[in-house]
N, C-alpha and C. Protein backbone atom coordinates (compact mmCIF):
# COMPACT_ATOMS: atom_id res chain seq x y z
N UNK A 1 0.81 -1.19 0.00
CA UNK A 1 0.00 0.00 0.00
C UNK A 1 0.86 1.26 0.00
N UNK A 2 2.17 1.19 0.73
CA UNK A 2 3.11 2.50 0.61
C UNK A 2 3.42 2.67 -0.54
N UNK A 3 3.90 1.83 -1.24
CA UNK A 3 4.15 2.10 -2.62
C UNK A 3 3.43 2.73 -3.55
N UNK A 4 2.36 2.64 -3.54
CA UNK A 4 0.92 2.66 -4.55
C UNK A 4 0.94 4.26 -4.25
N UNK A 5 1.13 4.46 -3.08
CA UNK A 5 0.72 6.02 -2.45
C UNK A 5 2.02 6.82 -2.83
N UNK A 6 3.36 5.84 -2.79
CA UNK A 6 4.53 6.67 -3.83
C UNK A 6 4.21 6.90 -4.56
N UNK A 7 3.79 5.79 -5.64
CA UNK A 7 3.60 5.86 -6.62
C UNK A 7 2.68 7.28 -7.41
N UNK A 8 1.34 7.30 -6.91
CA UNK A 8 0.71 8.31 -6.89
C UNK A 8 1.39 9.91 -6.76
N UNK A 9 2.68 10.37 -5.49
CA UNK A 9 2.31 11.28 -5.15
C UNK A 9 4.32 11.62 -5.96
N UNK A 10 4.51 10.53 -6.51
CA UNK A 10 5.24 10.62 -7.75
C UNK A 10 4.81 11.08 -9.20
N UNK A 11 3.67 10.47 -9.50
CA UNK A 11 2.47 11.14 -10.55
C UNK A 11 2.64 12.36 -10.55
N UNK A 12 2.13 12.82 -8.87
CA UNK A 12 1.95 14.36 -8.71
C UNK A 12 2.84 15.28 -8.97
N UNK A 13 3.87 14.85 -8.62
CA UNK A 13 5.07 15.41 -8.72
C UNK A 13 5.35 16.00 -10.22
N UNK A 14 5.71 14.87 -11.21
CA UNK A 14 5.90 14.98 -12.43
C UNK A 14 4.86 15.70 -13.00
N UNK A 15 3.24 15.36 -13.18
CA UNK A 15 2.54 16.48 -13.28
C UNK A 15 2.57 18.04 -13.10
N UNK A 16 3.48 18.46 -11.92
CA UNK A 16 3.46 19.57 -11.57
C UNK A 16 4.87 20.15 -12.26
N UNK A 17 5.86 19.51 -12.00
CA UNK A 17 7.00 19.69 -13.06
C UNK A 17 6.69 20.10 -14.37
N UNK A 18 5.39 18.91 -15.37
CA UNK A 18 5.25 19.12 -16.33
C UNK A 18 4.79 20.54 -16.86
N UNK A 19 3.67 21.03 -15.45
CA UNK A 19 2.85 22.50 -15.88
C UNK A 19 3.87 23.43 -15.75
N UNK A 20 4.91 23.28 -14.90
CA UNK A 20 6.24 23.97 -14.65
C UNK A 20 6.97 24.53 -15.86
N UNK A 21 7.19 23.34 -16.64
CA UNK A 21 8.08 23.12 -17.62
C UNK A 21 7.48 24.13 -19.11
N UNK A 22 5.84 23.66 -18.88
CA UNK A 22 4.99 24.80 -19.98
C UNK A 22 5.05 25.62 -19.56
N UNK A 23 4.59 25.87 -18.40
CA UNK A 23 5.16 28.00 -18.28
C UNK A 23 6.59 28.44 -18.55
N UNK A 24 7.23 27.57 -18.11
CA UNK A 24 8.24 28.77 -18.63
C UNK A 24 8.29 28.47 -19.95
N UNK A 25 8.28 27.51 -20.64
CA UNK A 25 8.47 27.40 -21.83
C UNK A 25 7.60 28.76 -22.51
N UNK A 26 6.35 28.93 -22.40
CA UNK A 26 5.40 30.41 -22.50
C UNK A 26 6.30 31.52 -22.21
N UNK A 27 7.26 31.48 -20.69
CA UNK A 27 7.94 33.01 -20.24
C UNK A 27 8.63 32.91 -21.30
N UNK A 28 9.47 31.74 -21.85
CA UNK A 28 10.77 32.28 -23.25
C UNK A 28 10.24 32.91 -24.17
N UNK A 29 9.14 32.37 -24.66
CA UNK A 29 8.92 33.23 -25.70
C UNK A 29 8.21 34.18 -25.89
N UNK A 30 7.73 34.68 -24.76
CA UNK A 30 7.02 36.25 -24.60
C UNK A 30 8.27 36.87 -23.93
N UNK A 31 9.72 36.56 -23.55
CA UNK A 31 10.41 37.03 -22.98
C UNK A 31 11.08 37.75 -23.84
N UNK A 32 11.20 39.15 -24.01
CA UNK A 32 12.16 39.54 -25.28
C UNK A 32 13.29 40.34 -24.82
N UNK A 33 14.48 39.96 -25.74
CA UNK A 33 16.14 40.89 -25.37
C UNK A 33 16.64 41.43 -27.20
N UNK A 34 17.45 42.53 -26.26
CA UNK A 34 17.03 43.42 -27.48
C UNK A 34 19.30 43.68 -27.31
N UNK A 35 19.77 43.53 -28.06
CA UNK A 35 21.78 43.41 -28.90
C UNK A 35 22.00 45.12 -29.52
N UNK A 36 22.63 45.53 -29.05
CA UNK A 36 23.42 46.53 -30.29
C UNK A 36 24.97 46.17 -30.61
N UNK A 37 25.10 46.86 -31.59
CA UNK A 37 26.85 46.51 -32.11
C UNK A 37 26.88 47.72 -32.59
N UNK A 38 28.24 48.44 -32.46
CA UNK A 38 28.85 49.69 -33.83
C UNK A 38 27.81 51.14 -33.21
N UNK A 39 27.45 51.29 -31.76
CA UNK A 39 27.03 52.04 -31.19
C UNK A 39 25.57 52.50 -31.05
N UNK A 40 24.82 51.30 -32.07
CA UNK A 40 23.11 50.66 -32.09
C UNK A 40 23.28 50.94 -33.45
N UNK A 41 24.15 51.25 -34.46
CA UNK A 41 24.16 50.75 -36.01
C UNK A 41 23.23 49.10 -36.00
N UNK A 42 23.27 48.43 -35.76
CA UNK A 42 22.98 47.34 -35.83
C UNK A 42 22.33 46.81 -34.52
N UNK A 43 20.65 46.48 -34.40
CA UNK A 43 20.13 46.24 -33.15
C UNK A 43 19.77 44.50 -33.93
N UNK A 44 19.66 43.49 -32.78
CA UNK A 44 19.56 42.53 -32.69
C UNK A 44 17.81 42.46 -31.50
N UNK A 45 16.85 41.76 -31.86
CA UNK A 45 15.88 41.53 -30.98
C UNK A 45 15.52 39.66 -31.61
N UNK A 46 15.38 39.07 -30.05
CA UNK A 46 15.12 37.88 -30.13
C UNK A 46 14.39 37.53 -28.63
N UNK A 47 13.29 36.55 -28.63
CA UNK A 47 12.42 35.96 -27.41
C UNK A 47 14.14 35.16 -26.76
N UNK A 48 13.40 34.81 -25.79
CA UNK A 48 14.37 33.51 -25.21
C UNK A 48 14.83 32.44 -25.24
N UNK A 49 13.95 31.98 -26.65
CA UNK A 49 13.71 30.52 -26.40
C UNK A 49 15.18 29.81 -27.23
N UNK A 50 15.68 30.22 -28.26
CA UNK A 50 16.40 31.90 -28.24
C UNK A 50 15.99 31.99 -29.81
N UNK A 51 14.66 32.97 -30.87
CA UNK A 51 14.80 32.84 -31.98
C UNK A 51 14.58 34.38 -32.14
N UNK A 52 14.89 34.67 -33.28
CA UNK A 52 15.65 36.12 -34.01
C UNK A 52 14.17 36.39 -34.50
N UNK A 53 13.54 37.86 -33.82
CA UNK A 53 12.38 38.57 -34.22
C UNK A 53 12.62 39.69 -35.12
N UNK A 54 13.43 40.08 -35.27
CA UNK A 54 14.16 40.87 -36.02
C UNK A 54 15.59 41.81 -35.46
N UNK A 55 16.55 42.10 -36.74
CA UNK A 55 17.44 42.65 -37.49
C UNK A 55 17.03 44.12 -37.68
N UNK A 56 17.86 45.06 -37.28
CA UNK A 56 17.88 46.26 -38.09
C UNK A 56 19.26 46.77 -38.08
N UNK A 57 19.32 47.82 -39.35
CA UNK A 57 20.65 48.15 -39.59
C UNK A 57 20.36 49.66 -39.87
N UNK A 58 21.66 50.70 -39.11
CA UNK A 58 21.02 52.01 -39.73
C UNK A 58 22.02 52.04 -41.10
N UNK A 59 21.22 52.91 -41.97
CA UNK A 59 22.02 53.16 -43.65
C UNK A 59 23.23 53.44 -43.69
N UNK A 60 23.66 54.13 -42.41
CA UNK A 60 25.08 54.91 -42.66
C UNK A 60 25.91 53.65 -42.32
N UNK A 61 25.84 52.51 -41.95
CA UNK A 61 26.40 51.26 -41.43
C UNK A 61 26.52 50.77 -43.00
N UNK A 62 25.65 50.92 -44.00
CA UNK A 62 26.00 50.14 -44.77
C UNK A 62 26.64 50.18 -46.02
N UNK A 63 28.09 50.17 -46.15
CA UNK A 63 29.08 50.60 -46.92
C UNK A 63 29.47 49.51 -47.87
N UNK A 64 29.10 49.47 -48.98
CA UNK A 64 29.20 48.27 -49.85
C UNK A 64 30.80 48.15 -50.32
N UNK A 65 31.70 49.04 -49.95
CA UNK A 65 33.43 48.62 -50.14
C UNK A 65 33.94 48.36 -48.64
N UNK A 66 33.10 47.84 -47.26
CA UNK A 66 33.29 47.23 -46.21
C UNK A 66 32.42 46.43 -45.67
N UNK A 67 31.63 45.41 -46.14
CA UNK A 67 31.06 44.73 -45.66
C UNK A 67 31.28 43.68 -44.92
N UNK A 68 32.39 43.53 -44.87
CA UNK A 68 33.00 43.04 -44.12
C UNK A 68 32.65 43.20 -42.03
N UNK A 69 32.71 44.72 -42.23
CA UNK A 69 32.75 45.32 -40.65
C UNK A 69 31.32 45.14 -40.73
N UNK A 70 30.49 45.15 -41.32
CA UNK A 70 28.63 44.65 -41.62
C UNK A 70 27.96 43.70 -40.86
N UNK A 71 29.04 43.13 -42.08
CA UNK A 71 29.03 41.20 -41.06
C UNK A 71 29.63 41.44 -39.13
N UNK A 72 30.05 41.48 -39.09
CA UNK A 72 31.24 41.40 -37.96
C UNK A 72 30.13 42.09 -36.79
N UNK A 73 29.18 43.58 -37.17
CA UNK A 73 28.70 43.92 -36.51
C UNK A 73 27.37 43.04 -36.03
N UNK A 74 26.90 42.80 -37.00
CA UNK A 74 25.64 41.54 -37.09
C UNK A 74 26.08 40.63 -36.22
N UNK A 75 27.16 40.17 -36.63
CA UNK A 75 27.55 38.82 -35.82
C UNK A 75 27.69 39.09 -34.20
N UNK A 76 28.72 40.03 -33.75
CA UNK A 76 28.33 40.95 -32.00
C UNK A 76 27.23 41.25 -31.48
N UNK A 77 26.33 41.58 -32.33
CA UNK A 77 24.70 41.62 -31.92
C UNK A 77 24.02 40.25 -31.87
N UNK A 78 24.18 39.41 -32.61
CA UNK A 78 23.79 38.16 -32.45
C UNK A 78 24.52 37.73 -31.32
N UNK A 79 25.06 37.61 -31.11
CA UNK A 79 25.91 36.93 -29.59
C UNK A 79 26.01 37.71 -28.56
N UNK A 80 25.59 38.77 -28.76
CA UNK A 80 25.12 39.57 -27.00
C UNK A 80 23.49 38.93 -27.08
N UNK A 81 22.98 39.01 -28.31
CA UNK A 81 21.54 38.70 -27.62
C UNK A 81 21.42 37.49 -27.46
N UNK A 82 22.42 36.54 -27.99
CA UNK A 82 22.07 35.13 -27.54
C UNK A 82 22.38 34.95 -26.13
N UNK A 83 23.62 35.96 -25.73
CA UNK A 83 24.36 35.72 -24.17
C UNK A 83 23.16 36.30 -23.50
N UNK A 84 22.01 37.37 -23.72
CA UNK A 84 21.06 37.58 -22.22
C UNK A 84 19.90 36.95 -22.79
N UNK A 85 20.34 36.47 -24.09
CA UNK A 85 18.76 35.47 -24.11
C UNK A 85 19.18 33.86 -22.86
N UNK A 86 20.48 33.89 -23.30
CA UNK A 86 20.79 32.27 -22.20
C UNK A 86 20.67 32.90 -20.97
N UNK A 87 21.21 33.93 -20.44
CA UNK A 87 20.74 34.06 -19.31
C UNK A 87 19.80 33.92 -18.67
N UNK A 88 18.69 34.81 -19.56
CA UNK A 88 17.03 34.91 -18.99
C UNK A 88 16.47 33.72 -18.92
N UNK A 89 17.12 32.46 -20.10
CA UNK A 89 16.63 30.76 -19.74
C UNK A 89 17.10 30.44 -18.39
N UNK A 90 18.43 30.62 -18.11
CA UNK A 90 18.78 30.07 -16.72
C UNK A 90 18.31 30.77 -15.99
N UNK A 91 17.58 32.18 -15.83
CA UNK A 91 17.09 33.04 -14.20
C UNK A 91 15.72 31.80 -14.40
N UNK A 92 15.22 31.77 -15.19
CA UNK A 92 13.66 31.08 -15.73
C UNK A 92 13.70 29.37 -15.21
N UNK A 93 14.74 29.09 -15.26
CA UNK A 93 14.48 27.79 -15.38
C UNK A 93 15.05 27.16 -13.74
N UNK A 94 16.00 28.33 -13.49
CA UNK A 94 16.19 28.01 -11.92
C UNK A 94 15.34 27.39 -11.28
N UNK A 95 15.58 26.43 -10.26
CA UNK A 95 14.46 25.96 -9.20
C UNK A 95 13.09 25.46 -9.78
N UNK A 96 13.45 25.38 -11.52
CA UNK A 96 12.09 24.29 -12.13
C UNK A 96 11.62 23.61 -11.12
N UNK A 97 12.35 23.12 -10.68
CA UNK A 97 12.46 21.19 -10.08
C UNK A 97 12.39 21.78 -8.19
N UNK A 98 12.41 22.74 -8.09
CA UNK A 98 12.96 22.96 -6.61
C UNK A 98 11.78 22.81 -5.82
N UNK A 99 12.21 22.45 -4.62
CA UNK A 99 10.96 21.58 -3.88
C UNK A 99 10.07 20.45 -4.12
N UNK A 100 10.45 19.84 -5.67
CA UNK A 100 9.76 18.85 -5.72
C UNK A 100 10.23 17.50 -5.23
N UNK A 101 11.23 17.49 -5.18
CA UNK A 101 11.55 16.27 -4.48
C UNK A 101 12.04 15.11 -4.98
N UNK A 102 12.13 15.35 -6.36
CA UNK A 102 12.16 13.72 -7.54
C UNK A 102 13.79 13.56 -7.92
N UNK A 103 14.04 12.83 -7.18
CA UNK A 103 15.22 12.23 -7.56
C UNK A 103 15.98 12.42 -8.45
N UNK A 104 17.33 12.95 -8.66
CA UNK A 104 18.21 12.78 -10.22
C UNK A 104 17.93 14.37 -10.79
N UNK A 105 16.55 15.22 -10.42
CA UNK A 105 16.43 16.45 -11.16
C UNK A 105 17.22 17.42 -10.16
């Protein structure tokens, strides 16, 4: 009979993890972070989950005998917003599991 009542309040557990796991999954992607590069020449905006909502570039950034520094700026904006998009997953995802009690998480 102890078991059965583990068993059960193991159910519960994972159940509640699971509704856990959908909200935040919901906070990533209503969560939005916003990259500049080249002094906001180039803004980067992406949710958390981590996908790219949009790109902008101002005109004077875009010099068709350096595109080079184009790229380069794009690319710094993409990787600051990926670095506080990972962040905002790990503040989010902290303590998923905390207080539940289930073994191994």
């Amino acid at each position: 009979m102890a078991k059965r009542g583990m068993n059960r309040e193991m159910m519960k557990q994972i159940q509640q993890l699971q509704a856990r796991i959908a909200q935040a999954q919901k906070q990533l992607e209503e969560t939005v972070v916003e990259a500049s590069a080249g002094g906001g020449a180039v803004k980067v905006v992406m949710n958390a989950q981590p996908q790219i909502i949009s790109i902008s570039v101002e005109p004077e950034v875009v010099d068709p005998n350096d595109v080079p520094m184009l790229q380069d700026l794009i690319v710094v904006a993409i990787n600051e917003a990926l670095e506080k998009a990972r962040r905002s997953q790990a503040q989010q995802m902290a303590g998923l599991t905390g207080g539940l009690g289930i073994p191994g998480l």
